[in-house]
Each structure stands twice: as structure tokens, then as C-alpha cells.
C-alpha atoms as a PDB file:
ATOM      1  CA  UNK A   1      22.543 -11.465  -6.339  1.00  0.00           C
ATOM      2  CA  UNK A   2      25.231 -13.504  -8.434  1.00  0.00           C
ATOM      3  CA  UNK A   3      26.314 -16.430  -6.232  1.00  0.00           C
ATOM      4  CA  UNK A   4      23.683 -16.132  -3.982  1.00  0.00           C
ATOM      5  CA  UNK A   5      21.465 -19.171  -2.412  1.00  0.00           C
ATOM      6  CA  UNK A   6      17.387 -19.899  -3.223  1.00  0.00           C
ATOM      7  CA  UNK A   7      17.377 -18.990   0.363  1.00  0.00           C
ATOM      8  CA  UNK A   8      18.932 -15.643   0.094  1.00  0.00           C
ATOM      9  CA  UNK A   9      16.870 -14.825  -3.263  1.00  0.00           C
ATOM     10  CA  UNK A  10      13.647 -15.547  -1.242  1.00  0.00           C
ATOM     11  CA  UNK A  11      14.836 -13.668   1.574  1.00  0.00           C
ATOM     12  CA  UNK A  12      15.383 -10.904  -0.883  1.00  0.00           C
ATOM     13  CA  UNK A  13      12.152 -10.936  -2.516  1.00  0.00           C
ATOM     14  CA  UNK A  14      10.404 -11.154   0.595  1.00  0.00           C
ATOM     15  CA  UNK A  15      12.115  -7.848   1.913  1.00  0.00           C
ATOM     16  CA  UNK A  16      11.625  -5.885  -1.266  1.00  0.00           C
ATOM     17  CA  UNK A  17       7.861  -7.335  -0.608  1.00  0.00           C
ATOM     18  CA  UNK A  18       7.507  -6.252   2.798  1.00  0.00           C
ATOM     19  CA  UNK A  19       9.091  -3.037   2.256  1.00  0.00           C
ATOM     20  CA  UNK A  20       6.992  -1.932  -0.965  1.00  0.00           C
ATOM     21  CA  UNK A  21       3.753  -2.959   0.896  1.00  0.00           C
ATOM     22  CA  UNK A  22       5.350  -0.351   3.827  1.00  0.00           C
ATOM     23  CA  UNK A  23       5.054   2.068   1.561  1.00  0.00           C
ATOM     24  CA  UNK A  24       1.747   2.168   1.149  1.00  0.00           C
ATOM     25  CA  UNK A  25       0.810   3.297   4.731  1.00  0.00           C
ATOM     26  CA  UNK A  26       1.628   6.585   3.426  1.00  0.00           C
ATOM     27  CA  UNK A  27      -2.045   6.879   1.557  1.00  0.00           C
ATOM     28  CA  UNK A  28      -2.708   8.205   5.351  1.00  0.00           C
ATOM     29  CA  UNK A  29      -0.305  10.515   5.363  1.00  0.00           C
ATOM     30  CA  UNK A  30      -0.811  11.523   2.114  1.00  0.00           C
ATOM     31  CA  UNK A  31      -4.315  12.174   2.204  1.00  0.00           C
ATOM     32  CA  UNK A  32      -4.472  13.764   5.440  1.00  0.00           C
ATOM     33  CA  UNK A  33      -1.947  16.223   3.875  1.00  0.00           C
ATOM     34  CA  UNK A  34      -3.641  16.624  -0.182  1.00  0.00           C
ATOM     35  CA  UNK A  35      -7.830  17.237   1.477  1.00  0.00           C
ATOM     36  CA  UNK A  36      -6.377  18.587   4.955  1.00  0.00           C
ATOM     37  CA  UNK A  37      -7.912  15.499   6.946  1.00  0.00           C
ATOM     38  CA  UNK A  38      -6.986  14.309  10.417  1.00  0.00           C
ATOM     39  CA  UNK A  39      -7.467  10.526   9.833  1.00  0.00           C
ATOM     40  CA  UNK A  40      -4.959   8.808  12.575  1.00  0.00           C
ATOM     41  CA  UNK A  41      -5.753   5.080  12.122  1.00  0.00           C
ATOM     42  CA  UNK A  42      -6.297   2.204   9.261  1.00  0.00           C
ATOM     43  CA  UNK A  43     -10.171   2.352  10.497  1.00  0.00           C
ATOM     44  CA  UNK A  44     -10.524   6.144   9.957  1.00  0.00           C
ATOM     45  CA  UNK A  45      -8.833   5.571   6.332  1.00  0.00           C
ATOM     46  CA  UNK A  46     -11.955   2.959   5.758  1.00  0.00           C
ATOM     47  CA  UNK A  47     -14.687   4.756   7.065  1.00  0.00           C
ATOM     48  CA  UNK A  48     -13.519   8.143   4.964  1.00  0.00           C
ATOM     49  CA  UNK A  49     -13.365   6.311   1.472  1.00  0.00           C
ATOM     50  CA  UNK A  50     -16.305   4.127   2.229  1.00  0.00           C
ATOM     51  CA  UNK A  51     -18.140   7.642   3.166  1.00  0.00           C
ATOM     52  CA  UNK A  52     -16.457   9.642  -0.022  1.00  0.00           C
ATOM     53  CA  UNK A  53     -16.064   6.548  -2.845  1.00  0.00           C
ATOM     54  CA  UNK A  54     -12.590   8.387  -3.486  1.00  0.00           C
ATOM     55  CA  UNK A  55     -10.479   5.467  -4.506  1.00  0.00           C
ATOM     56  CA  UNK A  56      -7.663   7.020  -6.219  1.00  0.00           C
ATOM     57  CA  UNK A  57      -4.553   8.903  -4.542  1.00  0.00           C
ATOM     58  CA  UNK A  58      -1.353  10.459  -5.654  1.00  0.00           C
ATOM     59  CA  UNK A  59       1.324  10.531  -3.176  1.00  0.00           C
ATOM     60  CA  UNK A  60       5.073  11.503  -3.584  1.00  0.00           C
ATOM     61  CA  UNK A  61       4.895  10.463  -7.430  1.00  0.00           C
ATOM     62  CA  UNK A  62       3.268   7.012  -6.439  1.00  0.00           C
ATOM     63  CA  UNK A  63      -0.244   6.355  -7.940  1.00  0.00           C
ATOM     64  CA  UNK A  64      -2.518   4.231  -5.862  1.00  0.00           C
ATOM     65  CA  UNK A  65      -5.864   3.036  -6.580  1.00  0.00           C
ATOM     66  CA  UNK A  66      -8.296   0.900  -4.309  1.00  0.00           C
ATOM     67  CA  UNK A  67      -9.729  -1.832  -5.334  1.00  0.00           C
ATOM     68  CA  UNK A  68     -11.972  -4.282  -3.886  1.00  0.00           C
ATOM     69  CA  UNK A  69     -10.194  -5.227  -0.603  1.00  0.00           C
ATOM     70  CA  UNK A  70      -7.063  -4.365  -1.851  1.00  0.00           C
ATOM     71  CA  UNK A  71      -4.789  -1.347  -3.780  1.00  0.00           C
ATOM     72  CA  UNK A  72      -2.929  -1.157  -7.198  1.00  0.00           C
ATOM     73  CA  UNK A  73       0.452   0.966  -5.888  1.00  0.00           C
ATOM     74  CA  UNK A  74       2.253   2.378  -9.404  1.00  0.00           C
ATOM     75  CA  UNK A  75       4.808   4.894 -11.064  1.00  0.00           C
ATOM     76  CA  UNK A  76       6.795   4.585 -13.969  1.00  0.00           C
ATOM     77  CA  UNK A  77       9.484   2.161 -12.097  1.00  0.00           C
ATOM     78  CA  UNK A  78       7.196  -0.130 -10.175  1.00  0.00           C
ATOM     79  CA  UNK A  79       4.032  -1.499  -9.934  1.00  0.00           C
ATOM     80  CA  UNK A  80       2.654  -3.426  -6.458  1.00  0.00           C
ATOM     81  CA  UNK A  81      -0.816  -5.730  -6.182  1.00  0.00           C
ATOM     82  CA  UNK A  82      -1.776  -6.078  -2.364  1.00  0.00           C
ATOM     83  CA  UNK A  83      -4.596  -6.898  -0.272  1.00  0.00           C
ATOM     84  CA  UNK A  84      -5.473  -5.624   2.856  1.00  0.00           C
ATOM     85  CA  UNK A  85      -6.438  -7.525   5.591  1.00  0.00           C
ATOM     86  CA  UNK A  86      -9.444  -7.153   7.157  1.00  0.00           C
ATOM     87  CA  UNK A  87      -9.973  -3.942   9.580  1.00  0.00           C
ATOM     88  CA  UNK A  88      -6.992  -4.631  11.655  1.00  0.00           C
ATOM     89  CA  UNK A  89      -4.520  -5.496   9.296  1.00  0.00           C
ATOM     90  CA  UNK A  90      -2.731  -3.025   6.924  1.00  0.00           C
ATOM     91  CA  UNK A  91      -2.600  -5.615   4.173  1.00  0.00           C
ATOM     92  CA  UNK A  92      -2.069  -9.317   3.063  1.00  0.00           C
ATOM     93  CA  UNK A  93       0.400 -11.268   0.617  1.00  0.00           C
ATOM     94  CA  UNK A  94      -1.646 -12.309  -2.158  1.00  0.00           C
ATOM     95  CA  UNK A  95       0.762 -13.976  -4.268  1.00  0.00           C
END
């Protein structure tokens, strides 16, 4: 990003930001596959943690633990803080 503009450094950020919050849709796909679930949407993700209290997942080398309304996403490269919005919404920026 050597000569680049504020602009394009924003723009930047906000795409890594968007994209690393992507990522964590796969706790769906990754649980469904590790306990053999059939969970299909963001609401049957709730409902099966609030039912279980499991609040930690390991997916494709990525650590993620739930918190509050929101998820630590971690490995030994990166680390992500997000909140999810409520029900409806995969997550939030909380900057």
C-alpha cells in the first residue's frame, strides 16, 4: 500500500474487515460437520448453543469462542473481535 490514498487504506481495511468477519459463517458449517448436526440458519446456530452452552469451536485451524453477543475468531496469524447482530444479522462492526 506504498503510495496509496487514506481513501484506498480505508477501503482496504474495510475489505480485509468484511472478509475476516465472512469467515466466520463457517462455525455453521463447521459444526454441523465436527457433532454431525443439520443446523441450516443463523437462528438454528442460536438456539443449539443456547440449548448446549458449547461456546468454543475449532474449524479449519481457526479457534472461535462466543462471547456475550459476539465471537473471539483466532490462530497463530490473526486474531478478529466481532459482534453479532441481533437474530437476523450475522454480525456487527464494533470498532
Amino acid at each position: 500500500m506504498g503510495d496509496d490514498t487514506v481513501e484506498d487504506k480505508i477501503n482496504f481495511i474495510i475489505d480485509e474487515y468484511i472478509a475476516n468477519v465472512n469467515d466466520i459463517r463457517i462455525l455453521l458449517e463447521g459444526g454441523n460437520e465436527q457433532k454431525n448436526l443439520k443446523l441450516k440458519t443463523k437462528w438454528d446456530f442460536f438456539e443449539y448453543i443456547s440449548k448446549t452452552h458449547i461456546m468454543e469451536f475449532y474449524v479449519n485451524g481457526i479457534n472461535y469462542k462466543l462471547h456475550g453477543r459476539g465471537c473471539f475468531a483466532f490462530s497463530s496469524e490473526k486474531f478478529l473481535n466481532c459482534n453479532f447482530g441481533y437474530r437476523s444479522r450475522w454480525c456487527g462492526v464494533d470498532p
